[in-house]
Protein backbone atom coordinates (compact mmCIF):
# COMPACT_ATOMS: atom_id res chain seq x y z
CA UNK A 1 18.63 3.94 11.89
CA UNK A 2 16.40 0.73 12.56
CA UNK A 3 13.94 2.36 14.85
CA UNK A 4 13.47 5.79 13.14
CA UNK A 5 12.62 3.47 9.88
CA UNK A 6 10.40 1.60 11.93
CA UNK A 7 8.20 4.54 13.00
CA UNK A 8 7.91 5.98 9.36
CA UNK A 9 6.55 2.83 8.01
CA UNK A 10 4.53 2.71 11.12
CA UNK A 11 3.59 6.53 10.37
CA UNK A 12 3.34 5.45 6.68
CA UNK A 13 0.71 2.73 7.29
CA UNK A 14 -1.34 4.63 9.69
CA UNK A 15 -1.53 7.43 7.25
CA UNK A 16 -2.44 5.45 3.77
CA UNK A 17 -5.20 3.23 6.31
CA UNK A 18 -6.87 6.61 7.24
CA UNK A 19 -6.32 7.80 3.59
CA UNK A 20 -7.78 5.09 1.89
CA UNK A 21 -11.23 5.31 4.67
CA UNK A 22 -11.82 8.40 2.76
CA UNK A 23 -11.72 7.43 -0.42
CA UNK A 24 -15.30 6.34 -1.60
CA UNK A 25 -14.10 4.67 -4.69
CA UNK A 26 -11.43 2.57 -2.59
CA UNK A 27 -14.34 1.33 -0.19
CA UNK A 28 -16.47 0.50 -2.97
CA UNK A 29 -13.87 -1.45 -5.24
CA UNK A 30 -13.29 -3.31 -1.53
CA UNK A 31 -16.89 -3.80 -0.73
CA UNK A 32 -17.47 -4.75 -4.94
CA UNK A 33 -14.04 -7.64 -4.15
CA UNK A 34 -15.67 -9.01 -1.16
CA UNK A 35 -18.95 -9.62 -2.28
CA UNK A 36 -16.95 -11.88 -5.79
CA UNK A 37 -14.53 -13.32 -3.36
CA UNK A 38 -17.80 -14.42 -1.56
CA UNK A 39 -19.46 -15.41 -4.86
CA UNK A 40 -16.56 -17.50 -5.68
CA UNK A 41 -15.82 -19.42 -2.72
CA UNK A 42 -19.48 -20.24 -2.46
CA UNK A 43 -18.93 -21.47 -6.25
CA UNK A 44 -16.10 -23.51 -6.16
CA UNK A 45 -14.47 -26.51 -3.99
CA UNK A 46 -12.18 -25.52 -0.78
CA UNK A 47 -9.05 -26.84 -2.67
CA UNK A 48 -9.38 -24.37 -5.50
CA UNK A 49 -10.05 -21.86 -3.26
CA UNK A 50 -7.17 -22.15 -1.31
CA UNK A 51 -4.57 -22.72 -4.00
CA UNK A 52 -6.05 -19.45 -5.12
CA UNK A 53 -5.91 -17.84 -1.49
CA UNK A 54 -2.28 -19.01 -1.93
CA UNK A 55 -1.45 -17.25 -5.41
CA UNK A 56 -2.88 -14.29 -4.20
CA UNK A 57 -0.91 -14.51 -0.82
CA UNK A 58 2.14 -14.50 -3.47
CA UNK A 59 1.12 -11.58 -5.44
CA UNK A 60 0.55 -9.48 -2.50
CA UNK A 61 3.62 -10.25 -1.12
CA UNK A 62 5.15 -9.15 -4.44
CA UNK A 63 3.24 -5.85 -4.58
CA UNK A 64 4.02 -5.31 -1.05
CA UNK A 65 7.97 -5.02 -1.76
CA UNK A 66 7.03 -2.77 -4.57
CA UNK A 67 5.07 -0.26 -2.68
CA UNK A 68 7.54 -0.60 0.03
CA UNK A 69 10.57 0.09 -2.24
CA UNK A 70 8.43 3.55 -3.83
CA UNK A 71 7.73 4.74 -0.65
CA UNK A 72 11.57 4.86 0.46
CA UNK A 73 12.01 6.01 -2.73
CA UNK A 74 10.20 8.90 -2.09
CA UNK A 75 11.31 9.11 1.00
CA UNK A 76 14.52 9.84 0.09
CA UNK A 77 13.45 11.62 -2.89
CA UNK A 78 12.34 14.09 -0.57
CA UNK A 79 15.06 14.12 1.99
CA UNK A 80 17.24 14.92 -1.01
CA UNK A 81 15.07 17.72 -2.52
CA UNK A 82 14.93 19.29 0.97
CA UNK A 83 18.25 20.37 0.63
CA UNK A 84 18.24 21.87 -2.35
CA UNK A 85 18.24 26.06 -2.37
CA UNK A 86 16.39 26.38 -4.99
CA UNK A 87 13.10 25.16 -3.79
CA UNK A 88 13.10 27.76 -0.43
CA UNK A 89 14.26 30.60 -2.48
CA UNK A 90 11.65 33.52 -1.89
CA UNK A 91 12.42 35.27 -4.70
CA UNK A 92 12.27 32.50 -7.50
C-alpha cells in the first residue's frame, strides 16, 4: 500500500500547487507575506530573524500533519461513500 499512497500525495500536491496558481487571492496574500517577511528581516537583527524562521519552521511542520491527516481523511471518506447504494441510485 506504500507506493499507491505515495502517488496520491504526489497527485495531491501537484493538484493543490496548480490549484492554488489560480487563485488570485492566494497569490496576493503570498506576494502581501513576502514583501513583510522582507520588511522585517530588513528591520531586525539575523538572530531574531532566525529564531523566528525557526518557530515558523515548527508551526508549519504542525499544520503540515494536520492537512495531511484531513486529506486521508477525506480520502477515505470518499472511498467509503463510494460504496454506498444510495448515492448511484438513478431513481433517488
Amino acid at each position: 500500500m506504500e507506493k499507491p499512497f505515495r502517488l496520491l500525495e504526489q497527485t495531491k500536491t501537484l493538484l493543490l500547487q496548480e490549484k492554488l496558481s489560480r487563485l488570485a487571492p492566494y497569490g496576493k496574500a503570498k506576494r502581501d507575506s513576502e514583501t513583510i517577511w522582507t520588511q522585517f528581516q530588513d528591520t531586525h537583527p539575523e538572530p531574531v530573524v532566525e529564531e523566528v524562521l525557526d518557530l515558523l519552521d515548527y508551526r508549519d511542520r504542525a499544520t503540515s500533519w494536520r492537512l495531511d491527516a484531513a486529506f486521508c481523511l477525506g480520502l477515505r471518506l470518499g472511498m467509503e461513500l463510494g460504496r454506498l447504494d444510495e448515492f448511484w441510485d438513478s431513481e433517488a
